[in-house]
N, C-alpha and C. Protein backbone atom coordinates (compact mmCIF):
# COMPACT_ATOMS: atom_id res chain seq x y z
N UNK A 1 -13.17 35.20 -42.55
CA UNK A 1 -12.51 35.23 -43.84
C UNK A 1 -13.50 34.79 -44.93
N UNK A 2 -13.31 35.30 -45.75
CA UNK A 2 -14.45 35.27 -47.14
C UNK A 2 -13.51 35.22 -48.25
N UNK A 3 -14.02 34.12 -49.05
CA UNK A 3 -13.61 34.13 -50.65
C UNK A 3 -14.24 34.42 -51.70
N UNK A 4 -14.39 34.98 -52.53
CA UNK A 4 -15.08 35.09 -53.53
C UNK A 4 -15.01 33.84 -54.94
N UNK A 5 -16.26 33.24 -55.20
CA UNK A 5 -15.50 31.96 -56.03
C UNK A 5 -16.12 32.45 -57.54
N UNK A 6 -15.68 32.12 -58.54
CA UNK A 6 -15.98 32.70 -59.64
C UNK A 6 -15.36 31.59 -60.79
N UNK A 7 -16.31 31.46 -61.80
CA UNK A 7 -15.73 30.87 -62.96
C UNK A 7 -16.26 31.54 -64.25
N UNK A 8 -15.35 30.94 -65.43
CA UNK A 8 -16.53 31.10 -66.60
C UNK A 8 -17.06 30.03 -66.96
N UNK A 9 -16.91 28.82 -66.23
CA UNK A 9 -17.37 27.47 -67.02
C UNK A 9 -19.39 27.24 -66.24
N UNK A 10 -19.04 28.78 -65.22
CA UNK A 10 -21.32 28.94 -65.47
C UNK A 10 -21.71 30.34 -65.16
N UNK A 11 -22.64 30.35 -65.75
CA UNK A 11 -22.81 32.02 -66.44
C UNK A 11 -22.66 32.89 -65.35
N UNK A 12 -22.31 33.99 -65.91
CA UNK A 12 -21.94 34.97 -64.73
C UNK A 12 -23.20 35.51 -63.51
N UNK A 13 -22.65 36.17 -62.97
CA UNK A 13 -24.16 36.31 -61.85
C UNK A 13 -24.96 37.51 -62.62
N UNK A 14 -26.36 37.75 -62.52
CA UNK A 14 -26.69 38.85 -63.16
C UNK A 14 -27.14 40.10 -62.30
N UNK A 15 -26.70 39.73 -60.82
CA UNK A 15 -26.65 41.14 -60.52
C UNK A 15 -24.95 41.89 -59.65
N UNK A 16 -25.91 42.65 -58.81
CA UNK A 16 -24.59 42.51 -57.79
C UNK A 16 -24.32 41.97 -56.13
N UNK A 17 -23.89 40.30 -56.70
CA UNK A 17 -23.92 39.31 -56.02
C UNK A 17 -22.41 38.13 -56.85
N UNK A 18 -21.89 37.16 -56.12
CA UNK A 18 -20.72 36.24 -56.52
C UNK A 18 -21.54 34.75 -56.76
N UNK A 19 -20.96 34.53 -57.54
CA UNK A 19 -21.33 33.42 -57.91
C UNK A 19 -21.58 32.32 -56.34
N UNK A 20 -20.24 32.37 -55.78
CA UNK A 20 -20.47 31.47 -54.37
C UNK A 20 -19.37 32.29 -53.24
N UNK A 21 -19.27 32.24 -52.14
CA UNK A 21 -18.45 32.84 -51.19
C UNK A 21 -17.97 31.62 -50.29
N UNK A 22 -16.91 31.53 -50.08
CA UNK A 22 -16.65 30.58 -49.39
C UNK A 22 -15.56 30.92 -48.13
N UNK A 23 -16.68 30.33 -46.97
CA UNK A 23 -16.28 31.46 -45.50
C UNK A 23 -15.07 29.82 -44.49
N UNK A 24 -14.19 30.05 -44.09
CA UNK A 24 -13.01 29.53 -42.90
C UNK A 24 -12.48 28.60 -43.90
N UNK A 25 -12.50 28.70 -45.26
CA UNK A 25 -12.40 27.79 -46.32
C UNK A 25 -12.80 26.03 -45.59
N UNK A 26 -14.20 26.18 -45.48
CA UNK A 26 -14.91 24.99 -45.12
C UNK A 26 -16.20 25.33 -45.50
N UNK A 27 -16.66 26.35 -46.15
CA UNK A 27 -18.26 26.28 -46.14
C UNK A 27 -17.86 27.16 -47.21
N UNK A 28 -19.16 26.46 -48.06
CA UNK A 28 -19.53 27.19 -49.38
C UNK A 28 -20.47 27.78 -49.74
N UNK A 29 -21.23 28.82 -50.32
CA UNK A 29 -22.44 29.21 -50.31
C UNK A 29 -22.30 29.96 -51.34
N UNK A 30 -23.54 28.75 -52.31
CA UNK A 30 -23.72 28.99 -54.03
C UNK A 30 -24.86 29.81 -53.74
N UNK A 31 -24.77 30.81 -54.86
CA UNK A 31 -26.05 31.73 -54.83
C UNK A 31 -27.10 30.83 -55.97
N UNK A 32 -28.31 31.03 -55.91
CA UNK A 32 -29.41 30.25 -56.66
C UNK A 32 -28.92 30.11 -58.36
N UNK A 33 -28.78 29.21 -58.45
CA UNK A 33 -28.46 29.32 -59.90
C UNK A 33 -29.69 28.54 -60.73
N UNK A 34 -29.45 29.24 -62.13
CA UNK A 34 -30.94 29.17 -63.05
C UNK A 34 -29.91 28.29 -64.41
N UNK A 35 -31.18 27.61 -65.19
CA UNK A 35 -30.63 27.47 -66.52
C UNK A 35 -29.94 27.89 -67.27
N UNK A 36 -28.83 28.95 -67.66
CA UNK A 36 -28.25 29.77 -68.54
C UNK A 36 -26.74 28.76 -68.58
N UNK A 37 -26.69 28.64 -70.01
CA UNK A 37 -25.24 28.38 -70.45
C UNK A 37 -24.38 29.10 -70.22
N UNK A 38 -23.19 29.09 -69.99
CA UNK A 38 -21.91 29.56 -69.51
C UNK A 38 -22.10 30.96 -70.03
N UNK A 39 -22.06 31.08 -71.66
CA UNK A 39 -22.51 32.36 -72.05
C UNK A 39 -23.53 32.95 -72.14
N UNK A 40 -24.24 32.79 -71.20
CA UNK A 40 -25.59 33.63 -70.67
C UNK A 40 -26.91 33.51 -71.35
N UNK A 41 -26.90 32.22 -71.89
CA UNK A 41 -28.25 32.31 -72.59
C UNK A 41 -28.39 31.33 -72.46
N UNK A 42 -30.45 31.03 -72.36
CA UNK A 42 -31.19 30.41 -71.42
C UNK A 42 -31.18 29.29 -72.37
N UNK A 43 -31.15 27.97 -71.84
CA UNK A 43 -31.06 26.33 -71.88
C UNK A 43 -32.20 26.70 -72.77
N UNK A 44 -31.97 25.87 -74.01
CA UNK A 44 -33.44 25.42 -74.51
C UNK A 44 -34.17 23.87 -73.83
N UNK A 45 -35.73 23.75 -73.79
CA UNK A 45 -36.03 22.70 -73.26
C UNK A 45 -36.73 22.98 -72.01
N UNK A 46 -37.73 21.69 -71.35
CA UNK A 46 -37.81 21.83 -70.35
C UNK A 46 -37.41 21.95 -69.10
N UNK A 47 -38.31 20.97 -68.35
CA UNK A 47 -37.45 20.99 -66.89
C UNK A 47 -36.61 20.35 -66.52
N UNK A 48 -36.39 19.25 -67.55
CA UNK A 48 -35.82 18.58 -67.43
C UNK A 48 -33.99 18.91 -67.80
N UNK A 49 -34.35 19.60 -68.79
CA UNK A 49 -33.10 20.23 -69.39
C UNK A 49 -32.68 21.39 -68.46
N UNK A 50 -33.81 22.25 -68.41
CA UNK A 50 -33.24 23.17 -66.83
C UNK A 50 -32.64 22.89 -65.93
N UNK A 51 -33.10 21.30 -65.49
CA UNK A 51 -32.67 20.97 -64.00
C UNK A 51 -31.52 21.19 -64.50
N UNK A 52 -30.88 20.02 -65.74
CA UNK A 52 -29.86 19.62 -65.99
C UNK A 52 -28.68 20.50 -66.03
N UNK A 53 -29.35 21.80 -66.57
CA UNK A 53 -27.81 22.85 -66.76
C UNK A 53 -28.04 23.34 -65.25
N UNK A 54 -28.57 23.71 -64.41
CA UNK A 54 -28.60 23.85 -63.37
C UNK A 54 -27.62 23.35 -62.27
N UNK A 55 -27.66 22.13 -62.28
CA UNK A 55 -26.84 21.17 -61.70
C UNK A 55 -25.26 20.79 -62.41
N UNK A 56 -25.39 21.57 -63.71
CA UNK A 56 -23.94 21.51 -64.22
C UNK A 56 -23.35 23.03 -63.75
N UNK A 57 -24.13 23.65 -64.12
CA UNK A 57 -23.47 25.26 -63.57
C UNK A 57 -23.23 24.68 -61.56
N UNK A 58 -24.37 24.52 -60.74
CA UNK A 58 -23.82 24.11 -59.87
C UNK A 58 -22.16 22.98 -59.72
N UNK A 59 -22.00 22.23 -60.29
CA UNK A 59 -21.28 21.10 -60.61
C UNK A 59 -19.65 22.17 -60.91
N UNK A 60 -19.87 22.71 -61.73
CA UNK A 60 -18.96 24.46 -62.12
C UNK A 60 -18.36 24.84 -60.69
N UNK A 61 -19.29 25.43 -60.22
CA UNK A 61 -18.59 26.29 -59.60
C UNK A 61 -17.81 25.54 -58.65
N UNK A 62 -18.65 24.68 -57.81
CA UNK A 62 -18.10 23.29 -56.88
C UNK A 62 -16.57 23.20 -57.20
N UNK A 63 -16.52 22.96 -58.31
CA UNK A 63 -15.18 21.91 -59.48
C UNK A 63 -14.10 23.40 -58.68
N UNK A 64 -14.88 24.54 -58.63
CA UNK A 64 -13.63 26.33 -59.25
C UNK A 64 -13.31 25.77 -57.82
N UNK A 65 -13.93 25.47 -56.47
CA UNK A 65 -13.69 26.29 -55.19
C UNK A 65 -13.13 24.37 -54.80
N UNK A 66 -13.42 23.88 -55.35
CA UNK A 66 -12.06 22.42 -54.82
C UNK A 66 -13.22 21.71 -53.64
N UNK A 67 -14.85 21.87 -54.61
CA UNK A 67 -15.58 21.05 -53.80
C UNK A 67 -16.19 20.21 -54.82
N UNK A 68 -17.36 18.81 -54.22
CA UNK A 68 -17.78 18.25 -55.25
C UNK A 68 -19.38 18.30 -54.74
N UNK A 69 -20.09 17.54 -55.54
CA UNK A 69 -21.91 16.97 -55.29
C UNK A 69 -21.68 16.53 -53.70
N UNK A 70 -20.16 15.62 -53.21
CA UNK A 70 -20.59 14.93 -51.87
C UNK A 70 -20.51 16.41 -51.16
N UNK A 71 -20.10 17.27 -51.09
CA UNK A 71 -19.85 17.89 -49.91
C UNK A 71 -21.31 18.57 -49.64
N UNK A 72 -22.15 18.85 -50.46
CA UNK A 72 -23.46 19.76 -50.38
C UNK A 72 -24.17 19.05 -49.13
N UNK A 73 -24.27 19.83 -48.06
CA UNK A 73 -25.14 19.47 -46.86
C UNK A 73 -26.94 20.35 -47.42
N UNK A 74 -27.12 21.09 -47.68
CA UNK A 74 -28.55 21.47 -48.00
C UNK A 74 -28.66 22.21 -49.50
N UNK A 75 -29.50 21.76 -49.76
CA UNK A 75 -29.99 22.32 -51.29
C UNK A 75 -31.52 22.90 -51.23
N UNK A 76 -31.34 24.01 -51.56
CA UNK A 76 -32.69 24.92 -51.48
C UNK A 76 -33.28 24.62 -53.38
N UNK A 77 -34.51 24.38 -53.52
CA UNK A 77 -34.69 23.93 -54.93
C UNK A 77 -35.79 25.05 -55.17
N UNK A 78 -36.32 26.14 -56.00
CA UNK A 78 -37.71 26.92 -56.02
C UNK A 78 -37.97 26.02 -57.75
N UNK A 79 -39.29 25.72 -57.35
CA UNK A 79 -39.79 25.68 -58.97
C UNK A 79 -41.02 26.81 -59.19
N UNK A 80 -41.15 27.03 -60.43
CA UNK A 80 -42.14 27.65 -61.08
C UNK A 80 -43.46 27.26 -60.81
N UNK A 81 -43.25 25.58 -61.03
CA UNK A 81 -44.57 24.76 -60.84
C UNK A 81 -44.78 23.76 -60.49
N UNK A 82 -45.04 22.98 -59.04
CA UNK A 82 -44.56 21.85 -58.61
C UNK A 82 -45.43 21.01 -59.27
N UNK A 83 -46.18 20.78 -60.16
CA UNK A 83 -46.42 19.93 -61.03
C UNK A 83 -44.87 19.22 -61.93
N UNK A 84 -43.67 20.26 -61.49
CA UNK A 84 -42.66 19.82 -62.34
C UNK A 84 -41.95 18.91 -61.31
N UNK A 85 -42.00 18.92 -60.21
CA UNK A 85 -41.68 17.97 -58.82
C UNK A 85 -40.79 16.58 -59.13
N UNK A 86 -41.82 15.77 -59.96
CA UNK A 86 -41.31 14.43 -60.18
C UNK A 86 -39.92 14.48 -61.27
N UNK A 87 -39.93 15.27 -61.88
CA UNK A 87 -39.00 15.54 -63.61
C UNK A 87 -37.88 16.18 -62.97
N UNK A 88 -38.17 17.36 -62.04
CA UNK A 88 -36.78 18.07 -61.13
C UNK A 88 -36.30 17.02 -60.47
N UNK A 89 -37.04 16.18 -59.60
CA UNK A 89 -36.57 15.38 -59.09
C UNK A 89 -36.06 14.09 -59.95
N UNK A 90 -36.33 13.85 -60.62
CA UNK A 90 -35.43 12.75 -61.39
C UNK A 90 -34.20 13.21 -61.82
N UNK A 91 -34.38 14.04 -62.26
CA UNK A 91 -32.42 14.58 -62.42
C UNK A 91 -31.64 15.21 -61.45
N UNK A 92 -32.15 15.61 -60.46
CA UNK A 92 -31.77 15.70 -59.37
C UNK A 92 -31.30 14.69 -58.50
N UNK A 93 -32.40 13.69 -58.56
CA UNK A 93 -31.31 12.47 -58.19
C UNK A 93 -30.36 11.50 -58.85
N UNK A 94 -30.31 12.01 -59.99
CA UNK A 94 -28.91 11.14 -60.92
C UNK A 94 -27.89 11.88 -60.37
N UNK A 95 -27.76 13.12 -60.01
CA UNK A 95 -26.79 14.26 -59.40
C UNK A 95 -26.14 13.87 -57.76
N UNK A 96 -27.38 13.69 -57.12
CA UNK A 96 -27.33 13.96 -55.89
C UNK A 96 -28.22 12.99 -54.87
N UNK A 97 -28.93 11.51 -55.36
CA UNK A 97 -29.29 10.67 -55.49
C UNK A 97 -28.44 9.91 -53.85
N UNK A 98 -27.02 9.45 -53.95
CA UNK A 98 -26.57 8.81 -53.26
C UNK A 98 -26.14 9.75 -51.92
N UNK A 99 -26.31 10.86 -52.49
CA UNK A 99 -25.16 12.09 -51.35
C UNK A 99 -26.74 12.27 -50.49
N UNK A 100 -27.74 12.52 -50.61
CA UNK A 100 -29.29 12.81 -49.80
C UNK A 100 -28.52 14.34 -48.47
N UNK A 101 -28.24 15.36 -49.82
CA UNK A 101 -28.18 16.60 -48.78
C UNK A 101 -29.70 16.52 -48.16
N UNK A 102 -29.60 17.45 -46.80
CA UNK A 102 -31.21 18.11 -47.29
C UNK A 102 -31.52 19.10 -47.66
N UNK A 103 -32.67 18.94 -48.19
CA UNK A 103 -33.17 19.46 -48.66
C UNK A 103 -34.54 20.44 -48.96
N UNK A 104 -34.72 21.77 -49.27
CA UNK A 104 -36.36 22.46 -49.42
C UNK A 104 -36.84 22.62 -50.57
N UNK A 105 -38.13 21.96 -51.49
CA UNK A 105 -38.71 22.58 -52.59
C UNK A 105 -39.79 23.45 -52.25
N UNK A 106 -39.46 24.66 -53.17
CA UNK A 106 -40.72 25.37 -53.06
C UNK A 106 -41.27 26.00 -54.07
N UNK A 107 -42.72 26.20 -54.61
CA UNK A 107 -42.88 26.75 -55.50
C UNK A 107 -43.14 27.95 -55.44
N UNK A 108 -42.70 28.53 -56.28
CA UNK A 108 -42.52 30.22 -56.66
C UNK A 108 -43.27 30.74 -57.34
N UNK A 109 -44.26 32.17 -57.28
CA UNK A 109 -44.60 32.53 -58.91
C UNK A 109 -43.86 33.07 -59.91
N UNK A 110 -42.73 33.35 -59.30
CA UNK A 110 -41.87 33.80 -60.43
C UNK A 110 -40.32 33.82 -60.23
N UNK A 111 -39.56 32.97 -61.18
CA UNK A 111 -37.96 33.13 -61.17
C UNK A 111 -37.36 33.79 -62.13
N UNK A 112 -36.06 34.32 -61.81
CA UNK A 112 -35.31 35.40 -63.19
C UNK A 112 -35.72 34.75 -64.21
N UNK A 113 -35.39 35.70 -65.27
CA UNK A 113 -36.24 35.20 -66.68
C UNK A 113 -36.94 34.03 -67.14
N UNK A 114 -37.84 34.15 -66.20
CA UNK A 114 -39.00 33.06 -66.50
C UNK A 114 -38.40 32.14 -66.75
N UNK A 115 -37.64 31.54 -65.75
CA UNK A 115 -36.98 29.82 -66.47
C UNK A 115 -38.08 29.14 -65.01
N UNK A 116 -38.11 27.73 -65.09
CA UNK A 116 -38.72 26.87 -64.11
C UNK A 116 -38.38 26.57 -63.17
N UNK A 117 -36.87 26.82 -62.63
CA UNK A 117 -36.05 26.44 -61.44
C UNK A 117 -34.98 26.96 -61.69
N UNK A 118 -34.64 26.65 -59.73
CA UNK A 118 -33.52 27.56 -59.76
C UNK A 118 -32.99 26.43 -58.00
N UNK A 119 -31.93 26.30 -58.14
CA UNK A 119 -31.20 25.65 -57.41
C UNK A 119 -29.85 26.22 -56.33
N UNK A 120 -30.28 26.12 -54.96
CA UNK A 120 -29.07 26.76 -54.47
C UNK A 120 -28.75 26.02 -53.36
N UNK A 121 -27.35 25.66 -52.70
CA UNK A 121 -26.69 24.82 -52.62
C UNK A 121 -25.77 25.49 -51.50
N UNK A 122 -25.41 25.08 -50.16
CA UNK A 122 -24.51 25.24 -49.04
C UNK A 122 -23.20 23.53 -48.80
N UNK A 123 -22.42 24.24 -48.68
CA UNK A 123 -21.16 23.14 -49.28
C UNK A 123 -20.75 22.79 -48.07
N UNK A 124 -19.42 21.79 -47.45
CA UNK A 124 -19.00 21.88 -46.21
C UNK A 124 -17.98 20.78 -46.46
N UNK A 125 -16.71 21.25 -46.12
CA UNK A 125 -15.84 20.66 -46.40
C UNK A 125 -15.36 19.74 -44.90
């Protein structure tokens, strides 16, 4: 069984893919989400500000499908440039700090519209 989870409170997906699917309604699976405000346009700021809407659009969808930050068992993180490592990771752990999913960073040469990160997230109720 598969759900499709969907909000408008984080930007829509930009291709053809769901925001998150959520399979025996116990497992969640957020697709990578990037900086973009609800209405589709990219966070001003760094990485820091990236992480930040990142983890609120994650935080979004969580809230739609009746999950929270504790339930995330692994978080996949890509950056642009792991020189940004320490700054992702500081707001990353104001988020997700006490919960210690695990976790993979990796750096990328390139994410959708050139933003610095992109965050994706497996849930488990």
């Amino acid at each position: 069984m598969r759900k499709i989870i969907s909000t408008t409170n984080a930007p829509a997906a930009l291709g053809p893919y769901s925001q998150a699917i959520e399979t025996q309604g116990t497992m969640l699976f957020l697709a990578g989400q990037i900086p973009l405000l609800p209405n589709g346009e990219l966070v001003q700021g760094g990485i820091t500000e990236q992480t930040t809407q990142v983890l609120e659009n994650i935080k979004a969808i969580l809230d739609e499908a009746g999950y929270s930050f504790g339930n995330i068992a692994k978080a996949t993180v890509f950056l642009k440039d792991m020189n940004n490592f320490a700054a992702m990771n500081e707001v990353y752990g104001k988020y997700l700090g006490d919960i210690k999913p695990a976790r993979s960073t990796v750096e990328v040469a390139r994410l959708p519209k050139d933003v610095q990160v992109e965050i994706e997230v497996v849930a488990l109720k």
